[in-house]
C-alpha atoms as a PDB file:
ATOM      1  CA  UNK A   1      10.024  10.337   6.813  1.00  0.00           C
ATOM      2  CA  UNK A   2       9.532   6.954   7.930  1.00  0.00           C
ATOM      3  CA  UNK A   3      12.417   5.377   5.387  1.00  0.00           C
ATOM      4  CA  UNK A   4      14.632   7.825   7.698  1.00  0.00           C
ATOM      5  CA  UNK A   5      14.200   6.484  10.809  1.00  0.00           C
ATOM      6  CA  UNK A   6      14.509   3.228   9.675  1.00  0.00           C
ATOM      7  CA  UNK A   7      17.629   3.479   7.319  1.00  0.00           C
ATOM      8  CA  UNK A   8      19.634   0.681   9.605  1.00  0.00           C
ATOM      9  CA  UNK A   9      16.451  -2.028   8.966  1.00  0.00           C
ATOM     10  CA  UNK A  10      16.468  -4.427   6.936  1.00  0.00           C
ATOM     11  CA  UNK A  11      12.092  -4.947   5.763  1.00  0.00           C
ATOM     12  CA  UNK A  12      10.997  -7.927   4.780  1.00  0.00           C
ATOM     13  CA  UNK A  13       7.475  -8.657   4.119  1.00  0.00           C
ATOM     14  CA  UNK A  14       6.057 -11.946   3.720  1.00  0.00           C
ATOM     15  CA  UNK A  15       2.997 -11.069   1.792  1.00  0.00           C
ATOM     16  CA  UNK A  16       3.090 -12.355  -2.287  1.00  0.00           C
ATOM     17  CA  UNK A  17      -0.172  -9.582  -1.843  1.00  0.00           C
ATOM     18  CA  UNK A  18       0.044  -6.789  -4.381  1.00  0.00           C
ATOM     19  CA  UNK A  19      -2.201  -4.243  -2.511  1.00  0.00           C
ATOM     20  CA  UNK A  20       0.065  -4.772   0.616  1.00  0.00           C
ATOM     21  CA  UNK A  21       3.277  -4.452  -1.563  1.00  0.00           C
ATOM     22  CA  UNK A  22       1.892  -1.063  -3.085  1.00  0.00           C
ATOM     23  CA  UNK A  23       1.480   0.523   0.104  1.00  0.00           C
ATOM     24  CA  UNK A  24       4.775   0.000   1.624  1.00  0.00           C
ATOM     25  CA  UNK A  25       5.769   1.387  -1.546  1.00  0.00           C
ATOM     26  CA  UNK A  26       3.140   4.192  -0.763  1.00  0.00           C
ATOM     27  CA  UNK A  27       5.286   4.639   2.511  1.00  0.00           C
ATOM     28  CA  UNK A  28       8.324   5.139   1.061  1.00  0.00           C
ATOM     29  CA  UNK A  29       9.908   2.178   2.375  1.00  0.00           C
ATOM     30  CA  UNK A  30      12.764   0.049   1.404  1.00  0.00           C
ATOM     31  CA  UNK A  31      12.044  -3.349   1.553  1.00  0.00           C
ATOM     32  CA  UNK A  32      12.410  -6.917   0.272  1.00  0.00           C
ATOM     33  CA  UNK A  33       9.240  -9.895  -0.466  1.00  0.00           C
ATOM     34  CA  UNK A  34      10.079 -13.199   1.258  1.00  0.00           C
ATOM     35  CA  UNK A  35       7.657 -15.457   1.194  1.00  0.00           C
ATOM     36  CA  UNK A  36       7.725 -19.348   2.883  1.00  0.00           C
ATOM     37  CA  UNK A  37       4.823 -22.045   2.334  1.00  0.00           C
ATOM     38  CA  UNK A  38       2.956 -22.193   5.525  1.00  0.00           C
ATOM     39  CA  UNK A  39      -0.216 -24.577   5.950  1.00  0.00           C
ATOM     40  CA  UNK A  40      -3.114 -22.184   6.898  1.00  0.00           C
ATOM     41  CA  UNK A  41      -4.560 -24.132   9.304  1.00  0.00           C
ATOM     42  CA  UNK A  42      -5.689 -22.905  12.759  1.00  0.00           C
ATOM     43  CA  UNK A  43      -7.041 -24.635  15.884  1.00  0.00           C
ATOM     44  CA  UNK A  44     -11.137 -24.664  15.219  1.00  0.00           C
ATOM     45  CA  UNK A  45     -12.102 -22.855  18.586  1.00  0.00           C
ATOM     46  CA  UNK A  46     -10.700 -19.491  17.421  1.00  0.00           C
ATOM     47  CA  UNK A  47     -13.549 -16.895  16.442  1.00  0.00           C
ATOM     48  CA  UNK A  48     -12.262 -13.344  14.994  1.00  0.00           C
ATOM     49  CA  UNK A  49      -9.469 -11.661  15.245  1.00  0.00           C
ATOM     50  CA  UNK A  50      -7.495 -14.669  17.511  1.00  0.00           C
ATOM     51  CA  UNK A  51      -7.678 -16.519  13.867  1.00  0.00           C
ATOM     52  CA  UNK A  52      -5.460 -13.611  12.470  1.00  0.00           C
ATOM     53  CA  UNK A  53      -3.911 -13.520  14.798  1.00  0.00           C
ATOM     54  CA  UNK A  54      -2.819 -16.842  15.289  1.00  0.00           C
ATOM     55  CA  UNK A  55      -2.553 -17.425  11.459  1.00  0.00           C
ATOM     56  CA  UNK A  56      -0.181 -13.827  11.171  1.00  0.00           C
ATOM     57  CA  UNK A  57       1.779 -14.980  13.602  1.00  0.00           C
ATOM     58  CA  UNK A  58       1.991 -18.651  12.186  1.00  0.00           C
ATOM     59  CA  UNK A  59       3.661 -17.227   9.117  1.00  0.00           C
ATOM     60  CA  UNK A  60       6.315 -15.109  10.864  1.00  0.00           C
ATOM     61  CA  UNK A  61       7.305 -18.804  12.803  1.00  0.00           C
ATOM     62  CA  UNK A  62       8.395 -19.728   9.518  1.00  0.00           C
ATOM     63  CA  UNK A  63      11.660 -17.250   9.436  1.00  0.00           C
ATOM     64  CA  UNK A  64      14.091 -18.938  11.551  1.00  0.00           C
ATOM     65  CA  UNK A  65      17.089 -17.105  11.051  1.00  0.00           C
ATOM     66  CA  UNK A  66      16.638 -13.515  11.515  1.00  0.00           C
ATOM     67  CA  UNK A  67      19.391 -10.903  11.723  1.00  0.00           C
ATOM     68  CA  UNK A  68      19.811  -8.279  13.888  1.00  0.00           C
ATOM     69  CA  UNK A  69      18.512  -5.589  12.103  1.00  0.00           C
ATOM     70  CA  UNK A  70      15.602  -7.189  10.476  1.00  0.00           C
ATOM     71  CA  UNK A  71      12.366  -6.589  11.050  1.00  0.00           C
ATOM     72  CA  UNK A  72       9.575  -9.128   9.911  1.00  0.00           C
ATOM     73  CA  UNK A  73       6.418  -8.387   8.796  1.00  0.00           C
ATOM     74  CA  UNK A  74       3.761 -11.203   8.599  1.00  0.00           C
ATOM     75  CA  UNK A  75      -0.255 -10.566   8.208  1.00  0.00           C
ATOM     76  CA  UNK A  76      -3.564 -12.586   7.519  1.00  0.00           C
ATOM     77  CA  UNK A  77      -6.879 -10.893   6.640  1.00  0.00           C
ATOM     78  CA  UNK A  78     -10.566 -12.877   7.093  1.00  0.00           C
ATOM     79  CA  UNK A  79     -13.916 -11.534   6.456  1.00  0.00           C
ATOM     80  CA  UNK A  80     -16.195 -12.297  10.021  1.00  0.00           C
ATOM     81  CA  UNK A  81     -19.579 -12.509   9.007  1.00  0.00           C
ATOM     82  CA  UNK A  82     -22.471 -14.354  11.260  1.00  0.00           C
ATOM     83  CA  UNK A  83     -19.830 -15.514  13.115  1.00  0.00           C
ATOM     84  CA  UNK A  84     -17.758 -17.065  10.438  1.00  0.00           C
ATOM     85  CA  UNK A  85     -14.712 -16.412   8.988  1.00  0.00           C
ATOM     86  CA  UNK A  86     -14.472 -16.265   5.053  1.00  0.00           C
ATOM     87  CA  UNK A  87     -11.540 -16.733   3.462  1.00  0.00           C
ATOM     88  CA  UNK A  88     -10.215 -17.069   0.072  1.00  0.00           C
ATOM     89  CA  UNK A  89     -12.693 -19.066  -2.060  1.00  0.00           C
ATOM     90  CA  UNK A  90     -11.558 -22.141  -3.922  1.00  0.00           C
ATOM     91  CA  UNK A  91     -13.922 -21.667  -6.861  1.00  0.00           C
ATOM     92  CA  UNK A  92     -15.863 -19.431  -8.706  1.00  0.00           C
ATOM     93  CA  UNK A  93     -19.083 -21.039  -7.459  1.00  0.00           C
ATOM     94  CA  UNK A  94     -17.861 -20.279  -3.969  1.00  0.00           C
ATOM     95  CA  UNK A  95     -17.070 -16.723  -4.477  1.00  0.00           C
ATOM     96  CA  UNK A  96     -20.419 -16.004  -5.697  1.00  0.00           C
ATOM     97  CA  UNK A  97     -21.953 -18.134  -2.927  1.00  0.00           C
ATOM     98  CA  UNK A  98     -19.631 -15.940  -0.178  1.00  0.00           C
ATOM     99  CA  UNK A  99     -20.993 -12.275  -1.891  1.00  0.00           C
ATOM    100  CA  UNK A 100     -24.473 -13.193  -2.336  1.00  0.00           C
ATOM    101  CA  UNK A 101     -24.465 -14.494   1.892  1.00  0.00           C
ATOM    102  CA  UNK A 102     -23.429 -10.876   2.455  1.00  0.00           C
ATOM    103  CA  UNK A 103     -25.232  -9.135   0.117  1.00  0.00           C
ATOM    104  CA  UNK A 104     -27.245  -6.401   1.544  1.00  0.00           C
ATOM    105  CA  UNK A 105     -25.759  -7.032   5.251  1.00  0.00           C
ATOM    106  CA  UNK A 106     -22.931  -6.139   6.732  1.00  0.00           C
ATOM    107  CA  UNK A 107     -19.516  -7.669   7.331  1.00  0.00           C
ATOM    108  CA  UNK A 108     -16.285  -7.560   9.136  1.00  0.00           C
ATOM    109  CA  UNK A 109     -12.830  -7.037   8.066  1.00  0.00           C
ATOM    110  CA  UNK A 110     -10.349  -8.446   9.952  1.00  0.00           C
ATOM    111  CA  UNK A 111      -6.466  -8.234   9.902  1.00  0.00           C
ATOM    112  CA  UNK A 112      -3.537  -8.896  12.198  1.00  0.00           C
ATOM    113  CA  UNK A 113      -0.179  -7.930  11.558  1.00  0.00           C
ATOM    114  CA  UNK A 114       2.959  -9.431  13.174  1.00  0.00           C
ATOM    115  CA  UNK A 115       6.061  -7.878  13.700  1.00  0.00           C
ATOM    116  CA  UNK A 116       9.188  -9.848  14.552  1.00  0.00           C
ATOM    117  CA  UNK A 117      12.492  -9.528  15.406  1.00  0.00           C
ATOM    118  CA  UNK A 118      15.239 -11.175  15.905  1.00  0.00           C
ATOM    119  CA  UNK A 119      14.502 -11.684  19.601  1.00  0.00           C
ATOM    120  CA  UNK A 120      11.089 -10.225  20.339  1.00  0.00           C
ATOM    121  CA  UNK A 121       7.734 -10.059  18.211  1.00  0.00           C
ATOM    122  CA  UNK A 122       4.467  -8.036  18.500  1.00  0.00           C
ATOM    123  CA  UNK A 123       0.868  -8.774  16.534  1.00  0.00           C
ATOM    124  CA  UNK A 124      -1.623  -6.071  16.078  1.00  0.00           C
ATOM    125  CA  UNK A 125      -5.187  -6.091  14.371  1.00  0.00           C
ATOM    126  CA  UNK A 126      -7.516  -3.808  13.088  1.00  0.00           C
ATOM    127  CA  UNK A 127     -11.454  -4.524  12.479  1.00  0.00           C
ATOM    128  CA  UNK A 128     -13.917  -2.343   9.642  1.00  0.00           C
ATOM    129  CA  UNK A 129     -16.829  -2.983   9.342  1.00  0.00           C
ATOM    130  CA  UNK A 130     -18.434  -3.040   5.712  1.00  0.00           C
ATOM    131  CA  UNK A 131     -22.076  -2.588   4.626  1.00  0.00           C
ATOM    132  CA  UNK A 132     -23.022  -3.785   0.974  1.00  0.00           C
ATOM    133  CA  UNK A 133     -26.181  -2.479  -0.468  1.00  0.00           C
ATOM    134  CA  UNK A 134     -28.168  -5.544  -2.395  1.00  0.00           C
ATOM    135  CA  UNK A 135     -26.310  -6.915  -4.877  1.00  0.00           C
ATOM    136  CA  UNK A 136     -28.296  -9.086  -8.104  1.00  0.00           C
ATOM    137  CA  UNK A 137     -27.045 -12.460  -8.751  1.00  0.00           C
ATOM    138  CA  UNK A 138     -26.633 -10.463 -12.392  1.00  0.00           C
ATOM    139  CA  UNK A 139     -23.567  -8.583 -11.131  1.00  0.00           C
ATOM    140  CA  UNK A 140     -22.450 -10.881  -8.464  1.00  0.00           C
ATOM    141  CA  UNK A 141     -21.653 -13.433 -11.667  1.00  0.00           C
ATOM    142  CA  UNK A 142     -20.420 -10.832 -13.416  1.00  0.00           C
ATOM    143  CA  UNK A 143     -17.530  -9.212 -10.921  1.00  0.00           C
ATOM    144  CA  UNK A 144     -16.425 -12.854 -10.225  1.00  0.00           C
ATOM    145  CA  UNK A 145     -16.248 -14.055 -13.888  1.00  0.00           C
ATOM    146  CA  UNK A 146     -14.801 -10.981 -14.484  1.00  0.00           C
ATOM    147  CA  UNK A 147     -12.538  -9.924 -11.892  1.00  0.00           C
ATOM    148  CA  UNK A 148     -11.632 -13.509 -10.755  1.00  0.00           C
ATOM    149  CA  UNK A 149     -11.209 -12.532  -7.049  1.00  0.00           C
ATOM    150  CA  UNK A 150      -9.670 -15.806  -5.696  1.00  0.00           C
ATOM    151  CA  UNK A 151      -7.462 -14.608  -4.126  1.00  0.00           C
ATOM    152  CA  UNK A 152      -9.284 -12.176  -1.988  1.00  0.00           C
ATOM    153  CA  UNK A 153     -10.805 -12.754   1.642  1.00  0.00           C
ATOM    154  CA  UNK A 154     -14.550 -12.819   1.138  1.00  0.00           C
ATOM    155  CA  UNK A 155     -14.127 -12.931  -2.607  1.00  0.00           C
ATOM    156  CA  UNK A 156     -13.852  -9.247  -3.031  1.00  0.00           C
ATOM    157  CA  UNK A 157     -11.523  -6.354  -3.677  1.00  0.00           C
ATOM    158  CA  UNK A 158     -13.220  -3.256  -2.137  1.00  0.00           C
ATOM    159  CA  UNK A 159     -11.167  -1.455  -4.804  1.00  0.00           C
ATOM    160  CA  UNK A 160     -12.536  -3.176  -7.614  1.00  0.00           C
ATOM    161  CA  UNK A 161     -16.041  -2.748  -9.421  1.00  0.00           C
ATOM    162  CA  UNK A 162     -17.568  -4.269  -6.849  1.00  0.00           C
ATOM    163  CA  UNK A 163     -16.948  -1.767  -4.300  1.00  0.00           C
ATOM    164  CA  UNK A 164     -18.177   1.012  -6.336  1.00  0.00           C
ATOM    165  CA  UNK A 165     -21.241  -0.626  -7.200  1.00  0.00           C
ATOM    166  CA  UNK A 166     -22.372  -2.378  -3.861  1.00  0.00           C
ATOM    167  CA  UNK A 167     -20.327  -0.415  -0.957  1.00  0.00           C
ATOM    168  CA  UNK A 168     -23.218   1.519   1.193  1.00  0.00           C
ATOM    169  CA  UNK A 169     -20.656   2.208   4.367  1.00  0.00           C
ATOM    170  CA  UNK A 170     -17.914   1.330   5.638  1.00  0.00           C
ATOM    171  CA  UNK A 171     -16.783   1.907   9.384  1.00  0.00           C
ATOM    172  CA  UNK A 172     -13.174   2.348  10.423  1.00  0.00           C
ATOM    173  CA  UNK A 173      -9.603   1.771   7.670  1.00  0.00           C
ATOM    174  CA  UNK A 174     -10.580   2.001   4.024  1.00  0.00           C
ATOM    175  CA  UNK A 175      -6.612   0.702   3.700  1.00  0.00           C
ATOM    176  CA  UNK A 176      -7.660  -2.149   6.395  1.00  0.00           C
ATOM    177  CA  UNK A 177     -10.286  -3.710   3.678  1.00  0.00           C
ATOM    178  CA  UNK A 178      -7.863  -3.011   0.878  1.00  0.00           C
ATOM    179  CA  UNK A 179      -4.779  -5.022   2.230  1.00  0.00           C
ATOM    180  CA  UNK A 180      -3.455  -4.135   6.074  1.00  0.00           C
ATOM    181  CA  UNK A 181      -4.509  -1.210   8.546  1.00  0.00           C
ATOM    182  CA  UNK A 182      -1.519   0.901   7.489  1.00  0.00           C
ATOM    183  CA  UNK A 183      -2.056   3.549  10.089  1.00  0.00           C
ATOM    184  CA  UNK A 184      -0.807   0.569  12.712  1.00  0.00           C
ATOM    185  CA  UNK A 185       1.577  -0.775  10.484  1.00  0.00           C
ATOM    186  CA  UNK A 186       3.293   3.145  10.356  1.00  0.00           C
ATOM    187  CA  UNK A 187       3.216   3.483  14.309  1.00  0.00           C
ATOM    188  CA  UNK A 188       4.489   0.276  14.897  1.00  0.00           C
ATOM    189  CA  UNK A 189       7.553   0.773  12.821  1.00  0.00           C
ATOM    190  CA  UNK A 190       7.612   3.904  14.257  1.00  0.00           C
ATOM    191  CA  UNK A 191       7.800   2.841  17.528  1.00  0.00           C
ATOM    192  CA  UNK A 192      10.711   0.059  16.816  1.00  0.00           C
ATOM    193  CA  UNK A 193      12.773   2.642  14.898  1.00  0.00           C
ATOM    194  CA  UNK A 194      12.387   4.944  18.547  1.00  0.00           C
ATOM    195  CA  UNK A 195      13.513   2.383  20.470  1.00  0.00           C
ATOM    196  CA  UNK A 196      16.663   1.372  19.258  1.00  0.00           C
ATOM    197  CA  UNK A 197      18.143   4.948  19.233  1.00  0.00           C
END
């Protein structure tokens, strides 16, 4: 349905993310993977969802030259725990550092997704809150040697062994944890396709 209404768009997502890639396959949509080398740095004062924000909406700056009927899609996920963000560990050490922090506590996922065009642009985000039961150094080592989740927020996939093993609840977009709240990502496209008819 939503391919329809969006026939005249060109899609490009800037995400080299194969969960996000799979569901706007999921939604039927025809688009292209674009991706330009942005520095993922944001100002330190930012707390939550103003870092995805910021850091979705840094990526889309990179696409200068936009067409007409091209709509952008740019997003940045961060797990919000005790009021930091975690983001993709740079070793194994530090992935099982990150899980065993929020081992039987819970967690926040975070994502913002940006949508530009040519002249005008509009972020969303979307927060879930995750609850992991206790979780043994024993597996912790395990699902990283195994699983290698580098390149994962938090140092997870909730889709992966870990999730079954150590999810106790989870509070809002299953999708959300996966890759990017998809719910928003459908009205939002929605809503562009409306308003050009």
């Amino acid at each position: 349905m939503l391919q329809d209404h969006l026939k005249d768009f060109n899609i490009i997502l800037a995400s080299g993310s194969p969960r996000r890639q799979q569901y706007f396959k999921e939604l039927q949509l025809d688009f292209t993977v674009q991706l330009k080398p942005v520095e993922e740095i944001y100002p330190p004062e930012l707390k939550g969802v103003a870092i995805t924000d910021y850091l979705a909406e840094l990526k889309a700056s990179a696409f200068k030259d936009l067409n007409d009927k091209d709509i952008l899609v740019t997003s940045d996920t961060i797990v919000w725990f005790e009021g930091e963000a975690l983001g993709k560990p740079t070793s194994p050490e530090q992935a099982k550092e990150m899980i065993s922090k929020m081992s039987g506590k819970s967690h926040e996922v975070m994502t913002s997704v940006c949508f530009t065009q040519k002249h005008q642009s509009k972020t969303v985000n979307y927060t879930t809150k995750v609850t992991f039961n206790p979780i043994s150094q024993e597996a912790i080592s395990y699902y990283v040697d195994t699983f290698k989740p580098m390149d994962k927020a938090g140092a997870y996939g909730i889709q992966e062994w870990i999730g079954l093993i150590a999810i106790k609840s989870i509070e809002g977009s299953y999708p959300n944890v996966v890759g990017m709240p998809m719910h928003l990502v459908y009205e939002e496209l929605m809503t562009i396709a409306a308003s050009t008819r």
